[in-house]
C-alpha atoms as a PDB file:
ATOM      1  CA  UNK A   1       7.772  -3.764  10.781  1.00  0.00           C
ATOM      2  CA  UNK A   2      11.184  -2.306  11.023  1.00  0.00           C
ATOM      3  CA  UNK A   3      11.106   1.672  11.639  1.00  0.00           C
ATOM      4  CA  UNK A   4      12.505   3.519   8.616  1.00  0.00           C
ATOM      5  CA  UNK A   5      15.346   5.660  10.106  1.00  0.00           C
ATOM      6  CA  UNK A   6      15.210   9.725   9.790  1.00  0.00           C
ATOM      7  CA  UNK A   7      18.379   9.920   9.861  1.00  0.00           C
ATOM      8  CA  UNK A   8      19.133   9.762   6.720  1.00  0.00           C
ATOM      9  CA  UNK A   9      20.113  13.068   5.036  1.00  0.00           C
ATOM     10  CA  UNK A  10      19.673  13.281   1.374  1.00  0.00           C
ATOM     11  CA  UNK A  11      16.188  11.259   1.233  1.00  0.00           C
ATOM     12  CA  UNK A  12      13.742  13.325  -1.239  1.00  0.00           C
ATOM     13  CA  UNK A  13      10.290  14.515   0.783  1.00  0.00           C
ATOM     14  CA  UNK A  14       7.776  11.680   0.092  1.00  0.00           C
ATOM     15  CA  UNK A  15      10.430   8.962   0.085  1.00  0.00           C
ATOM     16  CA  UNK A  16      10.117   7.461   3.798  1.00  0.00           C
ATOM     17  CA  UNK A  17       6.600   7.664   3.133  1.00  0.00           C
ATOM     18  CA  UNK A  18       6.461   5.481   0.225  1.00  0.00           C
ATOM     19  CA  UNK A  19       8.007   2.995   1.525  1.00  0.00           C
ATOM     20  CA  UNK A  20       6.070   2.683   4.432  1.00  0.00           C
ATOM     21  CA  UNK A  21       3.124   2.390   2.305  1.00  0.00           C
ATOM     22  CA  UNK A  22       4.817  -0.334   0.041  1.00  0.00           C
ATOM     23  CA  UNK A  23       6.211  -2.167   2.799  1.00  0.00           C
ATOM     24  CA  UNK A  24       2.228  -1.884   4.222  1.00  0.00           C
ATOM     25  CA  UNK A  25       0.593  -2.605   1.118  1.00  0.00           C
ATOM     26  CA  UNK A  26       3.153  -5.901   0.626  1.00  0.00           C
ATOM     27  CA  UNK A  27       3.411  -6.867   4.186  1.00  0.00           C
ATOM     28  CA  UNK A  28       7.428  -6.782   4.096  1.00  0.00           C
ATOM     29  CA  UNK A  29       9.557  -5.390   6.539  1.00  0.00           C
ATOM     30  CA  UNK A  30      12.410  -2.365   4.642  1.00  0.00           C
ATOM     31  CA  UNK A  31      15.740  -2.132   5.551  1.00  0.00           C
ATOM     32  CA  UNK A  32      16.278   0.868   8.655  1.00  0.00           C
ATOM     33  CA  UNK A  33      18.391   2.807   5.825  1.00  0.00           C
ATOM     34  CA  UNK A  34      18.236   3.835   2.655  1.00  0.00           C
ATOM     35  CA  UNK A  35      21.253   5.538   2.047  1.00  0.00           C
ATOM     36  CA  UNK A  36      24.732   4.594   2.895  1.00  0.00           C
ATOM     37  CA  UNK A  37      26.754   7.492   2.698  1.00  0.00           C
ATOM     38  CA  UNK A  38      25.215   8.996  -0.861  1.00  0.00           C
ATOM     39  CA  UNK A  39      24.834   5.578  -2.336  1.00  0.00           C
ATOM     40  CA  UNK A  40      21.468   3.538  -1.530  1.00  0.00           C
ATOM     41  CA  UNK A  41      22.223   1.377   1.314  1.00  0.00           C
ATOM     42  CA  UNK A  42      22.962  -2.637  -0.205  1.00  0.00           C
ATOM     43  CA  UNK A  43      20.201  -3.820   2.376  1.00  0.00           C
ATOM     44  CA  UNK A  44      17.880  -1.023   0.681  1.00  0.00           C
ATOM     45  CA  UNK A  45      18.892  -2.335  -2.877  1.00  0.00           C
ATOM     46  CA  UNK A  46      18.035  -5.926  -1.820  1.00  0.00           C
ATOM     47  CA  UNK A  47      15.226  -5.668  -0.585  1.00  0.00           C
ATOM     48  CA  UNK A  48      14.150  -3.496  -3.448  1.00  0.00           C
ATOM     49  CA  UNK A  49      15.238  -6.439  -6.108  1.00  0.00           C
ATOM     50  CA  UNK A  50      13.472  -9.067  -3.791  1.00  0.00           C
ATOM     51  CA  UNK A  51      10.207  -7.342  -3.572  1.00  0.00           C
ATOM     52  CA  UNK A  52       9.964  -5.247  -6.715  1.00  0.00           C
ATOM     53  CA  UNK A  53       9.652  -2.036  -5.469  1.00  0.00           C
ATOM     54  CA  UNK A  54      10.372   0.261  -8.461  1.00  0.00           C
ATOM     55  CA  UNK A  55      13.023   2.630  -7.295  1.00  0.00           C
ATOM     56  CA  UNK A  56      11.679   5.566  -9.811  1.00  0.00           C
ATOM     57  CA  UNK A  57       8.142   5.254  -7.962  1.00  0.00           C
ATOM     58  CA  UNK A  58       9.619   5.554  -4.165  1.00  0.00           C
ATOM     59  CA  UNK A  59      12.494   8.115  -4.770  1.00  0.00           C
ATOM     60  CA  UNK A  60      11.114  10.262  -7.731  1.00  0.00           C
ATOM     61  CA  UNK A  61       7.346   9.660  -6.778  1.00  0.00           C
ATOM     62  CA  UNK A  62       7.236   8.598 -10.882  1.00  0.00           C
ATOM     63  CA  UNK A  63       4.139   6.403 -11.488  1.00  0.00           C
ATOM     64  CA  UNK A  64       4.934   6.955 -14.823  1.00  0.00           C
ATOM     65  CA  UNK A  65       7.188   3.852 -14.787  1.00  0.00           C
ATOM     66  CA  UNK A  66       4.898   1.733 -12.864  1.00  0.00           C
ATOM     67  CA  UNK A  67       2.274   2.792 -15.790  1.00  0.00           C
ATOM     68  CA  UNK A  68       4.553   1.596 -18.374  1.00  0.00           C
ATOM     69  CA  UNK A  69       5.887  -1.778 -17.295  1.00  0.00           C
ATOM     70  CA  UNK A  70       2.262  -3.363 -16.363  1.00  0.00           C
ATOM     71  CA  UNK A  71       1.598  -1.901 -19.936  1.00  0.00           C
ATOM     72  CA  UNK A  72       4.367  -3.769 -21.657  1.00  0.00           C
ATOM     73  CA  UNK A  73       3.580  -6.917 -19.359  1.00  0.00           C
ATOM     74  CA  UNK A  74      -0.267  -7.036 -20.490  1.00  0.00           C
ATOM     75  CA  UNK A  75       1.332  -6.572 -24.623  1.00  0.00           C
ATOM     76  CA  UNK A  76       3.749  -9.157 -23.871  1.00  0.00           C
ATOM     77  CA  UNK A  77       6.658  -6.982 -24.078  1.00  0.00           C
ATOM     78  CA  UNK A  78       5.727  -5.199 -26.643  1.00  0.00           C
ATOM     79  CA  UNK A  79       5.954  -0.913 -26.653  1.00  0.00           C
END
C-alpha cells in the first residue's frame, strides 16, 4: 500500500487516518495526495468514485451518511 503523504496542508485531523483504515479494511491502495492545491487531488476523487469511499465519512468523520444510504438501500430507495 501506497504511503498517504503528510504533506498535505489543509487535511482535517482524522482524515489520513481514515483512509488508511478504508484502504485496510478494502484492500486498495489511495492515491499519495489528497489535496491538490485546495481542491481534492483528481487521483483522490477517482479512487474515491471507484471504491465508494464516502467523502463525508473520511473528511468530516460523518457516519451519519454512511447510516443513511445502507438505510435507503435496505427500503429500496425509499426515505
Amino acid at each position: 500500500m501506497n504511503a498517504i503523504s503528510a504533506t498535505d496542508t489543509g487535511v482535517p485531523a482524522g482524515a489520513r487516518e481514515r483512509l488508511s483504515l478504508f484502504a485496510e479494511w478494502t484492500g486498495t491502495t489511495p492515491p499519495a495526495a489528497i489535496l491538490d492545491g485546495d481542491s481534492f487531488a483528481a487521483d483522490f476523487l477517482r479512487y474515491a468514485a471507484a471504491t465508494g469511499l464516502s467523502l463525508d465519512w473520511v473528511w468530516l468523520a460523518d457516519e451519519r451518511s454512511l447510516v443513511m444510504q445502507a438505510h435507503n438501500a435496505a427500503w429500496g430507495g425509499r426515505a
